[in-house]
Protein backbone atom coordinates (compact mmCIF):
# COMPACT_ATOMS: atom_id res chain seq x y z
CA UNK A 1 104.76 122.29 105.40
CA UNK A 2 107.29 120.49 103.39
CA UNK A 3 109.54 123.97 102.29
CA UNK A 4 111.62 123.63 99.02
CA UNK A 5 108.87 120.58 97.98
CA UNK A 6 107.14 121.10 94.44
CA UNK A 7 103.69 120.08 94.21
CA UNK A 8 102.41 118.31 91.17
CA UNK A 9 99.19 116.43 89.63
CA UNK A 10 99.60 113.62 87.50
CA UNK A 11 97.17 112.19 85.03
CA UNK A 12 96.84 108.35 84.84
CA UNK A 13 94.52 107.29 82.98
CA UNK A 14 91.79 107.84 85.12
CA UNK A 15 93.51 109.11 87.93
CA UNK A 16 94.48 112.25 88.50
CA UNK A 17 97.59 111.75 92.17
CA UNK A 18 98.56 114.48 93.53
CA UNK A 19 102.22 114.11 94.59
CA UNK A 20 104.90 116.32 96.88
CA UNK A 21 108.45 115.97 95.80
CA UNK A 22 112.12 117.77 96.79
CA UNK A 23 115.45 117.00 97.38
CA UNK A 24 118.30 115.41 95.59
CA UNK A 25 119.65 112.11 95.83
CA UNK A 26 118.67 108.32 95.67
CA UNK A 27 114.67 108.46 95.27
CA UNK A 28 112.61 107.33 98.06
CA UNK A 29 108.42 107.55 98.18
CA UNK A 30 106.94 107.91 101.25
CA UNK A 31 103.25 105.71 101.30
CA UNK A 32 100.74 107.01 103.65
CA UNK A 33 98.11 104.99 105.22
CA UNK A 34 94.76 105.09 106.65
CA UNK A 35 92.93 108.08 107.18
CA UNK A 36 95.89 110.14 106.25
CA UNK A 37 97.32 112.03 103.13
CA UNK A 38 100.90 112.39 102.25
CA UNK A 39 100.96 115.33 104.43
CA UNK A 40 101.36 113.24 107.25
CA UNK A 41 105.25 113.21 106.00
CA UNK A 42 105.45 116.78 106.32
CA UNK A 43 107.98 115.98 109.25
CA UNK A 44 109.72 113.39 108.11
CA UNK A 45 110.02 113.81 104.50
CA UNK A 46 112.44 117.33 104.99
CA UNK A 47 114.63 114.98 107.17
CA UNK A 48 115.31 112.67 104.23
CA UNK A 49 116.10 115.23 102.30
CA UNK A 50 118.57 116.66 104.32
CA UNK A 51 119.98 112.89 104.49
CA UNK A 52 120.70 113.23 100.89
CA UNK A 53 117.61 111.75 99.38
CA UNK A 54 115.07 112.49 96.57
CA UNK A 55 112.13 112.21 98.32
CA UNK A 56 108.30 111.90 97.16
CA UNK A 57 104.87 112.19 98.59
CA UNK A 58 101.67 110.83 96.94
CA UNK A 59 98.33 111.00 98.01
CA UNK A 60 96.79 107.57 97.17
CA UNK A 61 94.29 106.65 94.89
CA UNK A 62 90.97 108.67 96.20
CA UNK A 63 92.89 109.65 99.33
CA UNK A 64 93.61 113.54 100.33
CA UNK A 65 93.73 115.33 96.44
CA UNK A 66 94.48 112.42 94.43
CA UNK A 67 91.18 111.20 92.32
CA UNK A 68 90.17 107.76 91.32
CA UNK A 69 88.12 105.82 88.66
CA UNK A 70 84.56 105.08 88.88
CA UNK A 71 83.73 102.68 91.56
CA UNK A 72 82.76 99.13 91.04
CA UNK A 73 81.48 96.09 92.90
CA UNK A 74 84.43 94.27 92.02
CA UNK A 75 86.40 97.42 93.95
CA UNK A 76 88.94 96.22 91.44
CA UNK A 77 89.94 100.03 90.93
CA UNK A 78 91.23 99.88 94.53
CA UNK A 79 92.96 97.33 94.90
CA UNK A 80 96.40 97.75 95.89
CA UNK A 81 97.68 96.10 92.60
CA UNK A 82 95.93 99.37 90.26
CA UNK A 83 97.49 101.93 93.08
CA UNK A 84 100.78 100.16 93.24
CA UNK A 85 100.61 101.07 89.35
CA UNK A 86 99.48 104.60 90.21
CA UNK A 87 102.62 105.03 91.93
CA UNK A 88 105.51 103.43 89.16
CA UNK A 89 103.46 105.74 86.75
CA UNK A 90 103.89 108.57 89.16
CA UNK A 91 107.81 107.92 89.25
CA UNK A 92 107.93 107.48 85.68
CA UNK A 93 106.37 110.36 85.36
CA UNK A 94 109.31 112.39 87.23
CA UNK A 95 112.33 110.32 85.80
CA UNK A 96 113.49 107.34 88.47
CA UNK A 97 112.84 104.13 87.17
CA UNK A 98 114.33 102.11 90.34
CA UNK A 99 113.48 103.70 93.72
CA UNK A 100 113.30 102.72 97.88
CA UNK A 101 110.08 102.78 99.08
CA UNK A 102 108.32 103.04 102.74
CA UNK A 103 104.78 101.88 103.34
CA UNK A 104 102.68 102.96 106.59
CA UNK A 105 99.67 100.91 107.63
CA UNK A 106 97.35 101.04 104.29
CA UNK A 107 100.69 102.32 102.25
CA UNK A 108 102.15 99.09 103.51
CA UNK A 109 100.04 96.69 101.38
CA UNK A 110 100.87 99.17 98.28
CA UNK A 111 104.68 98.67 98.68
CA UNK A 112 103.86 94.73 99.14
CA UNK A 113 102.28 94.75 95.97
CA UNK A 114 104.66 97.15 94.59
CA UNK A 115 107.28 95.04 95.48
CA UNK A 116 106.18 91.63 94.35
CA UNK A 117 104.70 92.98 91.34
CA UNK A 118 107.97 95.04 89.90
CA UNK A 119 110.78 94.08 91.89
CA UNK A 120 113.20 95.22 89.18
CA UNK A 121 112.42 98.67 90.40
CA UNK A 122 112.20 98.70 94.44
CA UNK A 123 116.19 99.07 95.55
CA UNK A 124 114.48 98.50 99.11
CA UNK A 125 111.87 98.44 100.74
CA UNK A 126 110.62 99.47 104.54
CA UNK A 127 106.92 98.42 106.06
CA UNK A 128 106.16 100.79 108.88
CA UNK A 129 103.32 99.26 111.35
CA UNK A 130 101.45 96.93 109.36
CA UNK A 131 102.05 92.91 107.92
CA UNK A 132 100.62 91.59 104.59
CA UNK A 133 96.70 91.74 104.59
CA UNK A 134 96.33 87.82 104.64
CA UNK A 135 98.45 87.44 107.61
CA UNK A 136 95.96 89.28 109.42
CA UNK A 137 93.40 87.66 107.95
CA UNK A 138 94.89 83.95 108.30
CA UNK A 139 95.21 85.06 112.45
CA UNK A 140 91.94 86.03 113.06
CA UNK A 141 90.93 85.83 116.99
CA UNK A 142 88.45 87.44 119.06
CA UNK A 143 90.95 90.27 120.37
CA UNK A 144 91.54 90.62 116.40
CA UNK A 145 87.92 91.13 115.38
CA UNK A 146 87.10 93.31 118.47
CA UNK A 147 90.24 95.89 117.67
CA UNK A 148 89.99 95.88 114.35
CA UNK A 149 86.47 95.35 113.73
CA UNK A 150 86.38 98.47 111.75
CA UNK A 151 87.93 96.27 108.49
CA UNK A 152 84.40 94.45 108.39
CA UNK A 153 82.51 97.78 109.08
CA UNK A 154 84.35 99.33 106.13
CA UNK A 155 83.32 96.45 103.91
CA UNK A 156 79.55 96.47 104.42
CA UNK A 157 77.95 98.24 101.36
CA UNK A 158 76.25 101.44 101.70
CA UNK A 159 76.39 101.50 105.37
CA UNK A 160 79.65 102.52 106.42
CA UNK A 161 79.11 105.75 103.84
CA UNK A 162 76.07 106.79 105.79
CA UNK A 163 77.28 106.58 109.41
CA UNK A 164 80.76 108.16 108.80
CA UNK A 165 79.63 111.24 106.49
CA UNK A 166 77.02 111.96 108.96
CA UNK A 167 79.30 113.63 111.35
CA UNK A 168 83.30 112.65 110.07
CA UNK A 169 84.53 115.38 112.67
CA UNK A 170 83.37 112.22 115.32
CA UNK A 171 84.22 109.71 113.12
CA UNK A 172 87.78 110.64 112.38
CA UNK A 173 89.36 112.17 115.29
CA UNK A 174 92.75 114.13 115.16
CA UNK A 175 94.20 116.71 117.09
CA UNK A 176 96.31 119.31 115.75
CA UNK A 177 98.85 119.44 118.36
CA UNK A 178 100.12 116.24 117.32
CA UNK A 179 99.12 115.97 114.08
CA UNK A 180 100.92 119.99 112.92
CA UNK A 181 98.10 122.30 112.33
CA UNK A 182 98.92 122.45 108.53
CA UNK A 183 98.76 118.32 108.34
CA UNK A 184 95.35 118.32 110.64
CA UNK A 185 93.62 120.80 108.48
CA UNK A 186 94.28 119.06 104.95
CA UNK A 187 93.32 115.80 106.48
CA UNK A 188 90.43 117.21 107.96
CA UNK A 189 89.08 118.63 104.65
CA UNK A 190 89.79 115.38 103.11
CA UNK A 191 88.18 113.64 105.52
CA UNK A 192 84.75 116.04 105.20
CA UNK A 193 84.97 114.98 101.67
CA UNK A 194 82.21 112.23 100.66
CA UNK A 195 84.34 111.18 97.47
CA UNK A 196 87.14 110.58 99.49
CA UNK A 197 85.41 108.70 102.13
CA UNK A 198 83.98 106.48 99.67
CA UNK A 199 87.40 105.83 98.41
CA UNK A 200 88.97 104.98 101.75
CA UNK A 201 85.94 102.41 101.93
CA UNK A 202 86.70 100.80 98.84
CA UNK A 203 90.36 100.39 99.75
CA UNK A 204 89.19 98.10 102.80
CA UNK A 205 87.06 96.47 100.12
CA UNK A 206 89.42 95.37 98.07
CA UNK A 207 91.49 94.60 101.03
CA UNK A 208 89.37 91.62 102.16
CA UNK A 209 88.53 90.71 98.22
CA UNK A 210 91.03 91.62 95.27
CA UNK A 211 93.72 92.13 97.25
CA UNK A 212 93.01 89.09 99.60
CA UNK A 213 93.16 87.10 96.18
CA UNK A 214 96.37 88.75 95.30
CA UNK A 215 98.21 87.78 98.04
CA UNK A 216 97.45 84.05 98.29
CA UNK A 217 98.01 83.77 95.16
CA UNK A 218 101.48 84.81 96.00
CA UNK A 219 102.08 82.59 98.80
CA UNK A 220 100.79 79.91 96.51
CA UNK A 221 103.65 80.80 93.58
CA UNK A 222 106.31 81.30 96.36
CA UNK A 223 106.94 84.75 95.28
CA UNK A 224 108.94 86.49 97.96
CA UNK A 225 110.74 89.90 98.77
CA UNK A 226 114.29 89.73 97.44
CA UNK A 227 115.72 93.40 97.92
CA UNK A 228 117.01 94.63 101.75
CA UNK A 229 113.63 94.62 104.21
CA UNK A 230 112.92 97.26 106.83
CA UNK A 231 110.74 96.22 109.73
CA UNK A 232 109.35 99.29 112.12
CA UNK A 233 106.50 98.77 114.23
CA UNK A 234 104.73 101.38 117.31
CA UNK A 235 105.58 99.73 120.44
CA UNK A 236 102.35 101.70 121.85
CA UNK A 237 100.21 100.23 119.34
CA UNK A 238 99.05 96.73 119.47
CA UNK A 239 100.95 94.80 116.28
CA UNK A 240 103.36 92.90 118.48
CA UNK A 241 101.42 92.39 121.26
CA UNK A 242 98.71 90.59 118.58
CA UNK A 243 101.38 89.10 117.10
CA UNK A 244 104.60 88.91 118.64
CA UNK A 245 107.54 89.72 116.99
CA UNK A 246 106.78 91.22 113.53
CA UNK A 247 109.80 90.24 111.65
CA UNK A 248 108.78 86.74 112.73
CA UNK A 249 105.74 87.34 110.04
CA UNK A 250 107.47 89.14 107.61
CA UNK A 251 110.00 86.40 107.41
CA UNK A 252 107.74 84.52 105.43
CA UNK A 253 107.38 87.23 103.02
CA UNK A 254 110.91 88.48 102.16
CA UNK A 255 114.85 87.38 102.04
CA UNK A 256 116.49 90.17 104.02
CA UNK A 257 114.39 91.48 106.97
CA UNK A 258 115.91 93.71 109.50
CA UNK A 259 114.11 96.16 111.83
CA UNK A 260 112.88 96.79 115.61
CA UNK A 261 110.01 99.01 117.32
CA UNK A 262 109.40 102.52 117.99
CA UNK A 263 108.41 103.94 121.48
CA UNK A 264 105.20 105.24 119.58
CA UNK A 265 101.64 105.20 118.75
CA UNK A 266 100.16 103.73 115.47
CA UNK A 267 101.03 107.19 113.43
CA UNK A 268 104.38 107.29 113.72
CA UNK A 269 105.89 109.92 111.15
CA UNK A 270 103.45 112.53 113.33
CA UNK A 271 104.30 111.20 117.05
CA UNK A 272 108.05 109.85 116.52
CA UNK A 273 109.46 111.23 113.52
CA UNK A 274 112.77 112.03 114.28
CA UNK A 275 113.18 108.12 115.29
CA UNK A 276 111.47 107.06 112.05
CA UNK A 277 113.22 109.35 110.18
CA UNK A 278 116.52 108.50 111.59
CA UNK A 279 115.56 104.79 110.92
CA UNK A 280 114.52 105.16 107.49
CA UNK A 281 117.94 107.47 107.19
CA UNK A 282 120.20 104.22 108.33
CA UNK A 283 118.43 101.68 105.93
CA UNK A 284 118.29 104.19 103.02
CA UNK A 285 122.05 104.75 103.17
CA UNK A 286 123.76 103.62 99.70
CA UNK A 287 126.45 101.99 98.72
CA UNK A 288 128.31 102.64 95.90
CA UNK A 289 127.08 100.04 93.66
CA UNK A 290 124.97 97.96 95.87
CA UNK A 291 120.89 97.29 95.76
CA UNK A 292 120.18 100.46 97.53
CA UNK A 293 121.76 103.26 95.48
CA UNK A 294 118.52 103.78 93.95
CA UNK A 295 119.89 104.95 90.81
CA UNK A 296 117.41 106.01 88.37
């Protein structure tokens, strides 16, 4: 996976993120989401970079190889504000100081909060299958709960660690056909690994807490996206039939929104990435002075 990518750890504070990076070009990092590590690019990312791009990987905060602080009952430590930080720290860290930036599912909320939180530095911005945490939240239903019930699983204390590290192999089912063989295996080791379980949990925590708090307190301020917004949802996976169209939602969140679906299921850089990447490839495009030449 990912040939001509250098692999790096970076200290921050008390993180330690593991990051994939290659190519040349206007930077653009790639946010993975929920179960998944950065390897989940390992199709996609190549493409970019033959698109003329500077493209990088991380593993979040206690996802894959990247380690995270203590945990807390506050789950302050993961809340998508401290791993939005991980990431500028991360970019810092390897010389772009303005960048475009993709989000997938969990990865989504972290370029929200990225976003809102330093727009100076996010030339653009694309969500990939996922809206803002509260909009879920605010929309609530029966069908809602009963798909997705696995947000208030995650949240319980104690419990969720207990069932899932029993057996993850059940728990978290991949198959290596789609997923690459390479990609299946790290995730699967990651996935076998109670630290990293534990962090995945606390991510949902501070979902439906910190993050929760985060967010309304946004809406409440009127802070919105300004830079170019990218829209790409799975039209095999159930976003728009929960919610119609998605740019409809995101909308209320942003200046600039653009975007359409993808004949695929919810992990879409393993089952459709030549589409994605071909999407992300259009958007990413700079001009010559303009807000996405994501000059560093």
């Amino acid at each position: 996976m990912f040939e001509g990518f250098e692999t790096v750890q970076v200290d921050v504070g008390e993180v330690s993120a593991f990051v994939r990076f290659g190519g040349e070009g206007p930077p653009v990092v790639l946010l993975h989401g929920h179960p998944r590590t950065s390897a989940t690019w390992h199709w996609v990312a190549p493409l970019l970079v033959q698109a003329g791009h500077t493209v990088v990987c991380p593993d979040l905060r206690g996802y894959g190889r990247s380690r995270g602080p203590r945990f807390t009952a506050d789950h302050v430590g993961y809340s998508k504000r401290a791993v939005a930080g991980d990431v500028v720290a991360v970019m810092r860290r390897l010389g772009h100081h303005r960048f475009a930036l993709v989000g997938h599912d969990r990865g989504g909320a972290v370029a929200l909060r990225l976003t809102l939180d330093h727009p100076e530095i996010v030339s653009r911005v694309a969500f990939v299958d996922c809206l803002p945490l509260t909009e879920h939240l605010s929309r609530i239903t029966a069908e809602f709960a009963t798909r997705w019930w696995h947000w208030f699983f995650f949240a319980q204390p104690d419990i969720p660690e207990r069932v899932i590290t029993a057996d993850p192999d059940s728990w978290y089912r991949g198959d290596p056909e789609v997923m690459g063989q390479e990609n299946y295996d790290e995730w699967r080791r990651a996935t076998r690994n109670p630290d990293v379980v534990r962090a995945m949990l606390e991510d949902y925590r501070a979902g439906l807490t910190v993050d929760r708090g985060h967010e309304e307190a946004d809406r409440t301020a009127g802070a919105r996206i300004a830079c170019p917004t990218l829209i790409l949802w799975s039209l095999q996976d159930d976003l728009e039939e929960l919610y119609g169209d998605p740019r409809a939602v995101w909308n209320r969140w942003a200046d600039d929104v653009r975007g359409h679906g993808i004949d695929s299921g919810h992990h879409v850089a393993e089952q459709a990435p030549e589409a994605l990447a071909s999407a992300l490839g259009d958007f990413l495009q700079p001009g010559p002075d303009g807000p996405g030449s994501g000059r560093s």
